[in-house]
Protein backbone atom coordinates (compact mmCIF):
# COMPACT_ATOMS: atom_id res chain seq x y z
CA UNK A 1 -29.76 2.08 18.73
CA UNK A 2 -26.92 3.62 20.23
CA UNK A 3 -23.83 5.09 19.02
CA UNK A 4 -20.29 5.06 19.58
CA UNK A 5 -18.26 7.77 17.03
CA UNK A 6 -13.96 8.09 15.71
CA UNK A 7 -14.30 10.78 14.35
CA UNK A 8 -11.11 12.17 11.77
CA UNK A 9 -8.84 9.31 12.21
CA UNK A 10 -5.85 10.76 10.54
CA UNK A 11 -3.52 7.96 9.11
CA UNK A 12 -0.95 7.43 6.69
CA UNK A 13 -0.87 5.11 4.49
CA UNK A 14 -0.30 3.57 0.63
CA UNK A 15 -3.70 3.78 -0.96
CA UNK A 16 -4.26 4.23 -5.00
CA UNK A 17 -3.66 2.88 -8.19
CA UNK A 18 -1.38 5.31 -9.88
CA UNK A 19 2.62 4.35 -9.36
CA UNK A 20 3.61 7.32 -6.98
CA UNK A 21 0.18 6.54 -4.84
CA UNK A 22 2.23 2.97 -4.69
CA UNK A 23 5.50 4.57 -3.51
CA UNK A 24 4.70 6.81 -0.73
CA UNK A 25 2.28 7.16 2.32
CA UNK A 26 -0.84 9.47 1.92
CA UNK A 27 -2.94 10.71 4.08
CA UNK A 28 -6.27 8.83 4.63
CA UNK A 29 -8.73 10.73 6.92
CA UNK A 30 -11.43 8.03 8.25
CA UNK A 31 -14.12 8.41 10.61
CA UNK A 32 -16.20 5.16 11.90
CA UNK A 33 -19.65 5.12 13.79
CA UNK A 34 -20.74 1.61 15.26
CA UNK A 35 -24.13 1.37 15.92
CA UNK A 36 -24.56 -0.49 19.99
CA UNK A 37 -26.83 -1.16 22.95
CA UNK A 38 -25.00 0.91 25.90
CA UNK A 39 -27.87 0.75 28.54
CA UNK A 40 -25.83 -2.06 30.21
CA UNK A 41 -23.13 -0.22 29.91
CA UNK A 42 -24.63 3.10 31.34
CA UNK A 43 -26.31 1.01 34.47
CA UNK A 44 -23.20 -0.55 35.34
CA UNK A 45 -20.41 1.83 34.40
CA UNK A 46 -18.43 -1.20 33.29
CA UNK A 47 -15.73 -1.41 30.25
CA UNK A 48 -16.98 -4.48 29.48
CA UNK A 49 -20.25 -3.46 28.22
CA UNK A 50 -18.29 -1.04 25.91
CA UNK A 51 -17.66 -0.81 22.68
CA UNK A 52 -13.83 0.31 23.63
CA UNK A 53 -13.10 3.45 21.06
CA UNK A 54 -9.63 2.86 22.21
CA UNK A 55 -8.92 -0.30 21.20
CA UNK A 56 -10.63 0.08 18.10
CA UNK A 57 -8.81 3.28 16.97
CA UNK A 58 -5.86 1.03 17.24
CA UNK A 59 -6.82 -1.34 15.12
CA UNK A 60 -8.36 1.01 12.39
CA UNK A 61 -5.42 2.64 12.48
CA UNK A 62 -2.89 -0.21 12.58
CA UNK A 63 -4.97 -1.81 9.32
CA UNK A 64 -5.10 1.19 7.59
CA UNK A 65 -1.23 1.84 7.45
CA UNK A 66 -0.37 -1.66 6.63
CA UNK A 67 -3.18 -2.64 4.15
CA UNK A 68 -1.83 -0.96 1.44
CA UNK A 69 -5.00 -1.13 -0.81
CA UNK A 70 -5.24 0.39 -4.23
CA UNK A 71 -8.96 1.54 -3.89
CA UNK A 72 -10.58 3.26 -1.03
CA UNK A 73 -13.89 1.17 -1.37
CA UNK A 74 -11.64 -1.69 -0.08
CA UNK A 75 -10.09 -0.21 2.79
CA UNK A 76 -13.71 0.77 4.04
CA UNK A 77 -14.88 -3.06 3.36
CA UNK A 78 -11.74 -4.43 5.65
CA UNK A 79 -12.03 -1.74 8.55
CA UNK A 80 -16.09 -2.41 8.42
CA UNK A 81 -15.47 -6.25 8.85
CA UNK A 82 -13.28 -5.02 11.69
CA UNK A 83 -15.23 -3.33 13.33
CA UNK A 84 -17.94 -5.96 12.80
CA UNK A 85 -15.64 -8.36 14.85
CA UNK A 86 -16.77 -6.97 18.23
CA UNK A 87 -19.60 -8.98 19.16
CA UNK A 88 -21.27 -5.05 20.91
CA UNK A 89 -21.00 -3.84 17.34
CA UNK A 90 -24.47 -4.44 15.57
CA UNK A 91 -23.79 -1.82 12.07
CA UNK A 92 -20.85 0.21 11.54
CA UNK A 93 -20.98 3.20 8.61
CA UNK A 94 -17.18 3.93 7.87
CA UNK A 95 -16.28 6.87 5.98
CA UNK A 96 -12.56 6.75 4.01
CA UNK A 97 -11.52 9.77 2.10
CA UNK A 98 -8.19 11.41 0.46
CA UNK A 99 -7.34 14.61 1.45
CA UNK A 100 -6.20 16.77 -1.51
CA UNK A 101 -6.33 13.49 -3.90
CA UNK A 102 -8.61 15.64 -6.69
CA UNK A 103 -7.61 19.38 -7.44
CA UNK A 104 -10.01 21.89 -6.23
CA UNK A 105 -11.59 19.33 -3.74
CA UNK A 106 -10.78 19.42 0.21
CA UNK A 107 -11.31 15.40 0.08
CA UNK A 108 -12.62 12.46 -1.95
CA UNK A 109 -14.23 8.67 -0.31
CA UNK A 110 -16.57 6.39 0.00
CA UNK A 111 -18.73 5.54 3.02
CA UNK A 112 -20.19 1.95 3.36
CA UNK A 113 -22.55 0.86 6.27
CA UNK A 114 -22.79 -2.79 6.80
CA UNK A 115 -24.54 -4.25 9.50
CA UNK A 116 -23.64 -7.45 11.51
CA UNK A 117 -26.07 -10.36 9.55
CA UNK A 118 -24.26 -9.03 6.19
């Protein structure tokens, strides 16, 4: 299978439990690889046999500033079901992390991989 990468998605966004993770917008670093068939896609050089990175970077991004979830398991559950929307998409793996959110660690996350008969 195929694969079509975002790779270090920078967004901001509210994301934790703790009170001043509730007040402000935080970094959230996500990266998102959807697992496709681009053959067609190669043969014909046509957009619509693409899994459009564009258009899906939007959306990640749009979600993940507006979400406002408290854990980061969640907001890689809703921006896997996202990407799971676009019937090219077959599995996702989406990787959400917090810069700087532990001391003496570059980044914390989760990474879930879901795949489309989930």
């Amino acid at each position: 299978m195929d694969k079509v990468f975002i790779k270090d998605l920078l967004v901001r966004g509210i994301i934790g439990i703790r009170d001043w993770e509730r007040k402000r917008a935080q970094d959230i670093l996500i990266n998102v690889t959807v697992f496709t068939n681009t053959t067609r896609a190669g043969d014909t050089d046509d957009i619509q046999y693409c899994v459009d990175y564009s258009t899906l970077s939007k959306k990640i991004q749009s979600h993940a500033e507006t979400a406002a979830r408290f854990t980061v398991e969640a907001l890689a559950n809703d921006l896997a079901k996202l990407c799971l929307e676009d019937p090219l998409v077959k599995k996702v793996i989406v990787r959400v992390e917090k810069p700087g959110a532990v001391r003496f660690a570059k980044s914390v996350g989760v990474e879930v991989e879901r795949k489309r008969d989930e």
